[in-house]
PDB file of N, CA and C in Angstrom:
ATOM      1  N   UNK A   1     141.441 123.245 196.100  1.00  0.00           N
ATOM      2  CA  UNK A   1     140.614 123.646 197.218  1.00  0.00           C
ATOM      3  C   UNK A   1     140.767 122.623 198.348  1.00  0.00           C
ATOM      4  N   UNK A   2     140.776 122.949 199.656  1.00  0.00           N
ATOM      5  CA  UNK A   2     141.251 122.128 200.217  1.00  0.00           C
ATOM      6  C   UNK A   2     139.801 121.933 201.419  1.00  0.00           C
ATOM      7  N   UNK A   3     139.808 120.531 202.146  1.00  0.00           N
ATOM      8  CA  UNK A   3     138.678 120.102 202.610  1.00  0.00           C
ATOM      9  C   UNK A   3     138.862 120.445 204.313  1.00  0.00           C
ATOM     10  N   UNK A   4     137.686 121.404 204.254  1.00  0.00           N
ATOM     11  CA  UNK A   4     137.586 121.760 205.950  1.00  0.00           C
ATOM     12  C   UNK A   4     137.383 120.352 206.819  1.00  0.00           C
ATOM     13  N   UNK A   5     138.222 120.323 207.483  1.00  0.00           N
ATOM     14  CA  UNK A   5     138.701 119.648 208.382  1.00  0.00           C
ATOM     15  C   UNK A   5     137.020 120.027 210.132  1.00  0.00           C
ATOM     16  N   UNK A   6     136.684 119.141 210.755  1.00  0.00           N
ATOM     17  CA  UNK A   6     135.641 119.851 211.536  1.00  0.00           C
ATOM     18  C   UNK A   6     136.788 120.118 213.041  1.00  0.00           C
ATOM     19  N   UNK A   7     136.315 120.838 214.020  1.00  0.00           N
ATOM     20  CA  UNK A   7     137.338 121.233 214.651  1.00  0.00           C
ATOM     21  C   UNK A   7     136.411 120.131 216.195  1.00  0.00           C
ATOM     22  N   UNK A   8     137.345 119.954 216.986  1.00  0.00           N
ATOM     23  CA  UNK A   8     136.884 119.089 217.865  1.00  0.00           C
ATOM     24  C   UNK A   8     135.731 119.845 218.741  1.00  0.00           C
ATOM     25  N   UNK A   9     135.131 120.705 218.592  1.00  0.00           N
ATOM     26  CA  UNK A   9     133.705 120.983 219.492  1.00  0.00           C
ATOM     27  C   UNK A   9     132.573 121.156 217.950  1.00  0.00           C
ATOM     28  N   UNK A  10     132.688 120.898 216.705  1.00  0.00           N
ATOM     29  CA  UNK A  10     132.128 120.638 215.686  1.00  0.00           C
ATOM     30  C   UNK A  10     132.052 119.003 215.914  1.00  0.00           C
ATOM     31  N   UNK A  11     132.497 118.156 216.265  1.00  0.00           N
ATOM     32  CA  UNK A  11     132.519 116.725 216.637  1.00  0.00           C
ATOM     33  C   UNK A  11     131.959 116.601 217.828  1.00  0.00           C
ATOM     34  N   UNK A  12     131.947 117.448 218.949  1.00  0.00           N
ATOM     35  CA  UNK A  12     131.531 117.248 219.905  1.00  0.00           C
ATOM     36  C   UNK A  12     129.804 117.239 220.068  1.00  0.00           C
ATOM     37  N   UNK A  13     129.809 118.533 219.558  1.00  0.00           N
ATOM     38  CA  UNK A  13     128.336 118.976 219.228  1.00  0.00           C
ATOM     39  C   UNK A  13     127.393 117.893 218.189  1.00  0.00           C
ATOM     40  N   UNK A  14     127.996 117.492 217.157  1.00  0.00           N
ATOM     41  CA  UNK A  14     127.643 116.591 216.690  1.00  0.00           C
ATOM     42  C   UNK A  14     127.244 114.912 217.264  1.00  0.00           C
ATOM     43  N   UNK A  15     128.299 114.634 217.974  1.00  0.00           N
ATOM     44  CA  UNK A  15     128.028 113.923 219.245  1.00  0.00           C
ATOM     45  C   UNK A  15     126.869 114.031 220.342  1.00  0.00           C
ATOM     46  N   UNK A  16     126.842 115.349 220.763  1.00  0.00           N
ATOM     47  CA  UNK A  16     125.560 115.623 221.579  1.00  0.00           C
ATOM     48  C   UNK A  16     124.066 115.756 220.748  1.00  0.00           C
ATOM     49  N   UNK A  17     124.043 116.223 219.756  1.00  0.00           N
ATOM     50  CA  UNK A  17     122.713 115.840 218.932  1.00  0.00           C
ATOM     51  C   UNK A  17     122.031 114.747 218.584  1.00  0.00           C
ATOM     52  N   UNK A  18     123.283 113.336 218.476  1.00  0.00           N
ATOM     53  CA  UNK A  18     123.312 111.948 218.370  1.00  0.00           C
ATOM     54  C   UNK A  18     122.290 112.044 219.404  1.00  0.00           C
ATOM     55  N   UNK A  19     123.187 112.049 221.214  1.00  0.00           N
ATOM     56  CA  UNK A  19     122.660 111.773 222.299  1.00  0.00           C
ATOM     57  C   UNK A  19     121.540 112.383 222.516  1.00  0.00           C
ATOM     58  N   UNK A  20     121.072 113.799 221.967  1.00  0.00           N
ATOM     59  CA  UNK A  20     119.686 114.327 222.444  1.00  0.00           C
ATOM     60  C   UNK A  20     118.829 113.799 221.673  1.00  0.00           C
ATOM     61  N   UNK A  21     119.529 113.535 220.296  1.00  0.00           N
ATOM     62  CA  UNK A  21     118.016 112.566 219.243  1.00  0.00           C
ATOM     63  C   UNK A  21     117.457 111.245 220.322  1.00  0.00           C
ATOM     64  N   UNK A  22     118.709 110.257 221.040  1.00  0.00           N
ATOM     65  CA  UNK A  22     117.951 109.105 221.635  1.00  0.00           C
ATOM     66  C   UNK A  22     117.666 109.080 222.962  1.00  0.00           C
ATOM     67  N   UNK A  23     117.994 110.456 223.085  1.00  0.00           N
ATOM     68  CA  UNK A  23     117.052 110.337 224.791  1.00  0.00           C
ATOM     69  C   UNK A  23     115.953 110.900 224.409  1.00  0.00           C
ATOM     70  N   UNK A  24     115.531 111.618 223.698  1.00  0.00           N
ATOM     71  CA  UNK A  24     114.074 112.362 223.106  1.00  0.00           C
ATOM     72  C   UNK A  24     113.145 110.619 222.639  1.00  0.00           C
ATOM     73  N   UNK A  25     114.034 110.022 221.829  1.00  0.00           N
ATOM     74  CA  UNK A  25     113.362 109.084 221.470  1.00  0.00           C
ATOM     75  C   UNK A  25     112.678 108.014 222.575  1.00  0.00           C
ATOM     76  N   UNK A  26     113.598 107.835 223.414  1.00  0.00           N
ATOM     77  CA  UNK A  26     113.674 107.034 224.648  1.00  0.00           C
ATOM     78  C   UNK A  26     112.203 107.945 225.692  1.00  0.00           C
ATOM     79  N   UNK A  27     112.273 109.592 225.738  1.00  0.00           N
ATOM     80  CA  UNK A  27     110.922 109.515 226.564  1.00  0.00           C
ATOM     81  C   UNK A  27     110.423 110.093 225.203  1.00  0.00           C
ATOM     82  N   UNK A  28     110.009 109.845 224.396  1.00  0.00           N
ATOM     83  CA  UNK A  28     108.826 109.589 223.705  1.00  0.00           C
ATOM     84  C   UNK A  28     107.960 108.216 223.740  1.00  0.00           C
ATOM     85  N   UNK A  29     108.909 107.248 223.873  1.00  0.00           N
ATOM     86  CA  UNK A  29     108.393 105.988 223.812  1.00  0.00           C
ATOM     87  C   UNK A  29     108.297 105.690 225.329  1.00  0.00           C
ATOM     88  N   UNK A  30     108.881 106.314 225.995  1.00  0.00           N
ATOM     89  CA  UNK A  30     108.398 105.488 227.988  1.00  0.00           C
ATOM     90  C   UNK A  30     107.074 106.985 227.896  1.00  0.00           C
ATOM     91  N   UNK A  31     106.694 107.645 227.376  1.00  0.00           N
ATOM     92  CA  UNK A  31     105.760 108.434 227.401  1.00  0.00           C
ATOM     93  C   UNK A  31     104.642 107.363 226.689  1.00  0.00           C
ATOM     94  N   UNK A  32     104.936 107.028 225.644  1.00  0.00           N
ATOM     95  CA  UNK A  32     103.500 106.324 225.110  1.00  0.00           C
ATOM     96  C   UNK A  32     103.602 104.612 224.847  1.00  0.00           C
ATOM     97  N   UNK A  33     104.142 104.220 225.461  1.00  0.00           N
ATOM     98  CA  UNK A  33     104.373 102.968 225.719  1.00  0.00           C
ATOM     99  C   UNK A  33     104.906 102.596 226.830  1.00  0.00           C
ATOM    100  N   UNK A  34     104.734 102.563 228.128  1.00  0.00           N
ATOM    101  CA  UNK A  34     105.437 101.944 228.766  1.00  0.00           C
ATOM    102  C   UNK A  34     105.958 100.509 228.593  1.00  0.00           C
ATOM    103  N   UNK A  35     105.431  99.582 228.026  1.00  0.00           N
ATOM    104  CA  UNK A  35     105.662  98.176 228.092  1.00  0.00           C
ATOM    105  C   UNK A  35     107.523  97.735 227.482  1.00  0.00           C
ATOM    106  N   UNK A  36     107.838  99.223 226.803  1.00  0.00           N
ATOM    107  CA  UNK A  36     109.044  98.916 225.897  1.00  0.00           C
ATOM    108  C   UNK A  36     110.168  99.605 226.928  1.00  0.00           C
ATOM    109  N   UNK A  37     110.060  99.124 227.881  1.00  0.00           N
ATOM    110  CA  UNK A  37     111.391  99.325 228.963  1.00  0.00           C
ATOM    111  C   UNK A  37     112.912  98.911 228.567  1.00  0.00           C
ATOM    112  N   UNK A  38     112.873  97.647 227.494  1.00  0.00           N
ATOM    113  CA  UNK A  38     113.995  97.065 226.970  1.00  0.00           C
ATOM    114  C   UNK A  38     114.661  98.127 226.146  1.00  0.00           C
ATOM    115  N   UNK A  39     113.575  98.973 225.231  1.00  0.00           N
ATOM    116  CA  UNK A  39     114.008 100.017 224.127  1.00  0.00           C
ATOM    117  C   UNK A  39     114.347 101.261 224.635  1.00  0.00           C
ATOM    118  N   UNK A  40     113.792 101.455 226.070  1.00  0.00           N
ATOM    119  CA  UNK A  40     114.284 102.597 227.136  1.00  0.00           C
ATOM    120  C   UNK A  40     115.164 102.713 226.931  1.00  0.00           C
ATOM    121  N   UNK A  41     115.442 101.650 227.806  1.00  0.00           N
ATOM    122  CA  UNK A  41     116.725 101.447 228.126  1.00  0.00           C
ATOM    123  C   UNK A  41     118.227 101.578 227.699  1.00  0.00           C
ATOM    124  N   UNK A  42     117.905 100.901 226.215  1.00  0.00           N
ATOM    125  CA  UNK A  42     118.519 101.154 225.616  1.00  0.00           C
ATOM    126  C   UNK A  42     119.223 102.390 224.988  1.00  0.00           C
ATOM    127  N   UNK A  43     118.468 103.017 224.399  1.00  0.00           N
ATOM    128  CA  UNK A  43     118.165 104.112 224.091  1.00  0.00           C
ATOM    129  C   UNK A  43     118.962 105.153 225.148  1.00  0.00           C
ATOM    130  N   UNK A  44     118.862 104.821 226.158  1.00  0.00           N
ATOM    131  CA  UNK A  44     119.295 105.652 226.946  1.00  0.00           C
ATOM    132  C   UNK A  44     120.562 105.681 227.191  1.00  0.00           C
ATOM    133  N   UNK A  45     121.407 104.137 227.293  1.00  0.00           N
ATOM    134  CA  UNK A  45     122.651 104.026 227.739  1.00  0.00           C
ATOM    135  C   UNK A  45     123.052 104.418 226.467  1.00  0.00           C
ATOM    136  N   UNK A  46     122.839 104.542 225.217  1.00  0.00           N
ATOM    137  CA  UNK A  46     123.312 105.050 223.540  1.00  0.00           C
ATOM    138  C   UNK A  46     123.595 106.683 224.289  1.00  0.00           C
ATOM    139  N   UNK A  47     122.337 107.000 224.438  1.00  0.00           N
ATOM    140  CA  UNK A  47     122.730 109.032 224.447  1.00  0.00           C
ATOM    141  C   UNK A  47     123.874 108.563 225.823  1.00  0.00           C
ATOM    142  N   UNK A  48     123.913 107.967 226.849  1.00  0.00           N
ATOM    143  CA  UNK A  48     125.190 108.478 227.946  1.00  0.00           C
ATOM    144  C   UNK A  48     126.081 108.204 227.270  1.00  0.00           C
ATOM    145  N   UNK A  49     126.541 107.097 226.156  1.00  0.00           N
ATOM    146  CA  UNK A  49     127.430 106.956 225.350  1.00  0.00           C
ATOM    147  C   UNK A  49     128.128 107.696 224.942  1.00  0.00           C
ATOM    148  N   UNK A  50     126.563 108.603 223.891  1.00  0.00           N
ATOM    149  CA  UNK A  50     127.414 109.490 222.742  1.00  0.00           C
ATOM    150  C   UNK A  50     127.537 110.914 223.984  1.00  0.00           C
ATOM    151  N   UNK A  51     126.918 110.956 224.696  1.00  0.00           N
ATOM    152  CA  UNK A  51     126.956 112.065 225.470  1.00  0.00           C
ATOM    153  C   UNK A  51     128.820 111.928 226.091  1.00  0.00           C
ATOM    154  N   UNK A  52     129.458 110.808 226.220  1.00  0.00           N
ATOM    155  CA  UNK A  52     130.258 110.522 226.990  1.00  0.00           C
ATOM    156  C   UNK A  52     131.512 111.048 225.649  1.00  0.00           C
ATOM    157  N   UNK A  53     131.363 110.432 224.513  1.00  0.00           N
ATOM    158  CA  UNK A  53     132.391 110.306 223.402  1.00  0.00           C
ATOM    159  C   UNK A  53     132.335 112.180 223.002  1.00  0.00           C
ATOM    160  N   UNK A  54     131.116 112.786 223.211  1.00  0.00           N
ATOM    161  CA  UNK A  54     131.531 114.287 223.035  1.00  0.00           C
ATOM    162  C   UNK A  54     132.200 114.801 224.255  1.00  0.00           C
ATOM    163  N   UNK A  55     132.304 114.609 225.271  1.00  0.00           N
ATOM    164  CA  UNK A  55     132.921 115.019 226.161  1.00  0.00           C
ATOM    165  C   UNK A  55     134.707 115.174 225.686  1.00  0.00           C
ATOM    166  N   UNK A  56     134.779 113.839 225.281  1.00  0.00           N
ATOM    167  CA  UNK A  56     136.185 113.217 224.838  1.00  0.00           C
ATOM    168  C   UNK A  56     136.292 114.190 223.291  1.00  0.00           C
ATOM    169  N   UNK A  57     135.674 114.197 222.499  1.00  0.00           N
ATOM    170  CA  UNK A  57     135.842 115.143 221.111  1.00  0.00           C
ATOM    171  C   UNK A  57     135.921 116.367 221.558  1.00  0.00           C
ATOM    172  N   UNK A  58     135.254 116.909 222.636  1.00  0.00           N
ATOM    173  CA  UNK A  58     135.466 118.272 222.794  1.00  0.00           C
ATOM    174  C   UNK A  58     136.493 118.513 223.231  1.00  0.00           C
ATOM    175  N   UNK A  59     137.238 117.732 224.231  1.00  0.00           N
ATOM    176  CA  UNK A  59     138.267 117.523 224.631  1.00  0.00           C
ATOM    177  C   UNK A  59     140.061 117.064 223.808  1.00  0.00           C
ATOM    178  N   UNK A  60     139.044 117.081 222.483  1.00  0.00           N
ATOM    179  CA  UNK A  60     140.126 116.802 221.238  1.00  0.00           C
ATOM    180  C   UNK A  60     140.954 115.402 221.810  1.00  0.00           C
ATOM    181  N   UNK A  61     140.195 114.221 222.295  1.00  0.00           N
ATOM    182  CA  UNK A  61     141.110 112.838 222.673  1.00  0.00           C
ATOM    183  C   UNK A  61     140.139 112.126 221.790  1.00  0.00           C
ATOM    184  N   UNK A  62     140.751 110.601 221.845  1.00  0.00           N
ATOM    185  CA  UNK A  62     140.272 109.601 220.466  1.00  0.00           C
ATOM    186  C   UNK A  62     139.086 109.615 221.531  1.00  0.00           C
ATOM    187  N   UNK A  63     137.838 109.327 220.561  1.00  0.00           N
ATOM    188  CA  UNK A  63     136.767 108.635 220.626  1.00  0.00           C
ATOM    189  C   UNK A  63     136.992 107.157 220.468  1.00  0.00           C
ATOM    190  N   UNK A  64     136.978 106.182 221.014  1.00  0.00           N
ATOM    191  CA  UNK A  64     137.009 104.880 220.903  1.00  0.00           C
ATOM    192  C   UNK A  64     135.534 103.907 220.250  1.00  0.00           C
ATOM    193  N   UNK A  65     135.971 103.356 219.565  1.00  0.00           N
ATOM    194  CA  UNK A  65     134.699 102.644 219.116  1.00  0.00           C
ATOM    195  C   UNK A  65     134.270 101.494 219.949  1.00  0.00           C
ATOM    196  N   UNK A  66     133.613 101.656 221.022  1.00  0.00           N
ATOM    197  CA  UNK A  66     133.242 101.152 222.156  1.00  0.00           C
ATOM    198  C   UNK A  66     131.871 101.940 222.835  1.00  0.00           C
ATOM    199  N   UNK A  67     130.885 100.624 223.405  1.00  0.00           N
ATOM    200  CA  UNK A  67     129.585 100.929 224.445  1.00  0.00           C
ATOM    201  C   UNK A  67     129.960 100.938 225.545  1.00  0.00           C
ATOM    202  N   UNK A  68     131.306 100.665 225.934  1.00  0.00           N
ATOM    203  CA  UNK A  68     131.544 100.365 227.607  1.00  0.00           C
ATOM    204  C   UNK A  68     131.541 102.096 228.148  1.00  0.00           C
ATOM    205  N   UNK A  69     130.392 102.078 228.959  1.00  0.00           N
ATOM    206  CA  UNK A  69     130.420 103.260 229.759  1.00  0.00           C
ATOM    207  C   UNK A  69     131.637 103.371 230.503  1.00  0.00           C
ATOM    208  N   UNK A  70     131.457 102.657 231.162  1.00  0.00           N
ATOM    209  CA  UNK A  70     132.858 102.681 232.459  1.00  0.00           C
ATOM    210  C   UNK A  70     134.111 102.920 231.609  1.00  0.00           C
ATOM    211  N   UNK A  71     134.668 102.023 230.434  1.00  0.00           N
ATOM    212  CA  UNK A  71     135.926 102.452 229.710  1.00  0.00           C
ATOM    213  C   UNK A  71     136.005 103.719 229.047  1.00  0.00           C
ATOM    214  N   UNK A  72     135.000 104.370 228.704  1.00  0.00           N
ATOM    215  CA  UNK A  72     134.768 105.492 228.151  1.00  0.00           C
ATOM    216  C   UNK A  72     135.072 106.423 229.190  1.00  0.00           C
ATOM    217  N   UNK A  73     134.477 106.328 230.356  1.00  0.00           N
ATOM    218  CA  UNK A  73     134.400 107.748 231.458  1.00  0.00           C
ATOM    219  C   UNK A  73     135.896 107.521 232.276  1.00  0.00           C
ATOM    220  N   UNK A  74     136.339 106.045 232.479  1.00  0.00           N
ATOM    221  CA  UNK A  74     138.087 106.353 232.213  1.00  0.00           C
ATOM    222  C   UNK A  74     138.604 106.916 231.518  1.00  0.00           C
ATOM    223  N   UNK A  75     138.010 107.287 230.483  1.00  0.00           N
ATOM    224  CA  UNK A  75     139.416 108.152 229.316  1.00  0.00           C
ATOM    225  C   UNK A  75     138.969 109.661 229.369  1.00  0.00           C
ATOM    226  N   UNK A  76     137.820 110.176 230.320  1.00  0.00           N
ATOM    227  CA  UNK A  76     137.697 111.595 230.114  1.00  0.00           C
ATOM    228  C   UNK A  76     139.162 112.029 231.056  1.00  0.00           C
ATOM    229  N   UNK A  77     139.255 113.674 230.610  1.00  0.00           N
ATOM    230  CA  UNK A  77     140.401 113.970 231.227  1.00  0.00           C
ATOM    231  C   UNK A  77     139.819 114.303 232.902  1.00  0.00           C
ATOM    232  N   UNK A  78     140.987 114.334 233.571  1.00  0.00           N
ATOM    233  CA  UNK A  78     140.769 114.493 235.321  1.00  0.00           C
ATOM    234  C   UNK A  78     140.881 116.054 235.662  1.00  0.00           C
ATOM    235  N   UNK A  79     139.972 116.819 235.723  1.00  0.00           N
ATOM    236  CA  UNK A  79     140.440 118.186 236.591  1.00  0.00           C
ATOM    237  C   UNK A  79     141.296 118.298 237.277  1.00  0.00           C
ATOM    238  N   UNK A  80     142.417 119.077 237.824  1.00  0.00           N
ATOM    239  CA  UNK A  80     143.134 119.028 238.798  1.00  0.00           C
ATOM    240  C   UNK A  80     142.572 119.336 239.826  1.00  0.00           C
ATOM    241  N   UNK A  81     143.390 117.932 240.895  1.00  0.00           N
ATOM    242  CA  UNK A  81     142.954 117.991 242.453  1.00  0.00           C
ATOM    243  C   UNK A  81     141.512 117.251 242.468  1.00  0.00           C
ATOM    244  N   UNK A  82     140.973 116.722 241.551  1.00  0.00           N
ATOM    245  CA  UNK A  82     140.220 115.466 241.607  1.00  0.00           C
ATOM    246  C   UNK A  82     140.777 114.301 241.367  1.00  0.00           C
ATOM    247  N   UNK A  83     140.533 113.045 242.699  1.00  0.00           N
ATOM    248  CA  UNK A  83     140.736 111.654 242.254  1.00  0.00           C
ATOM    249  C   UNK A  83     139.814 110.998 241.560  1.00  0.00           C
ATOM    250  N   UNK A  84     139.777 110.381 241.300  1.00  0.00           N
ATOM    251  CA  UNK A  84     139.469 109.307 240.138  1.00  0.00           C
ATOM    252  C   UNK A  84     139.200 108.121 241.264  1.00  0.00           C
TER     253      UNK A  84
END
């Protein structure tokens, strides 16, 4: 029997659930805590992360094991007739 393989918008999607679990988490907690701006914060640049790495899975390119926003949104692909 052979092992289903997930197809790159099964990775993607999976990716975006990551990102909607920690932005939910992120205004749950600036909802009942403001004082935890550090954990916002955080929290938040995680979901643009994973939000960023499904872009790239849906797109069937490596996900890199990296937080750098900026190196990440370099590797999405370019529409044609958009610069960069």
């Amino acid at each position: 029997m052979s092992e289903r393989r997930d197809t790159p918008l099964d990775e993607a999607a999976r990716w975006l659930g990551l990102a909607r679990d920690d932005l939910l988490s992120a205004a749950t907690i600036l909802a009942h805590q403001n004082r935890a701006l550090r954990i916002v914060g955080f929290l938040s640049q995680q979901a643009a992360e994973k939000a960023l790495k499904a872009v790239l899975a849906a797109h069937d390119l490596r996900v890199r094991k990296t937080h750098d926003l900026l190196a990440l949104a370099a590797s999405l692909p370019v529409r044609p007739g958009r610069d960069r």
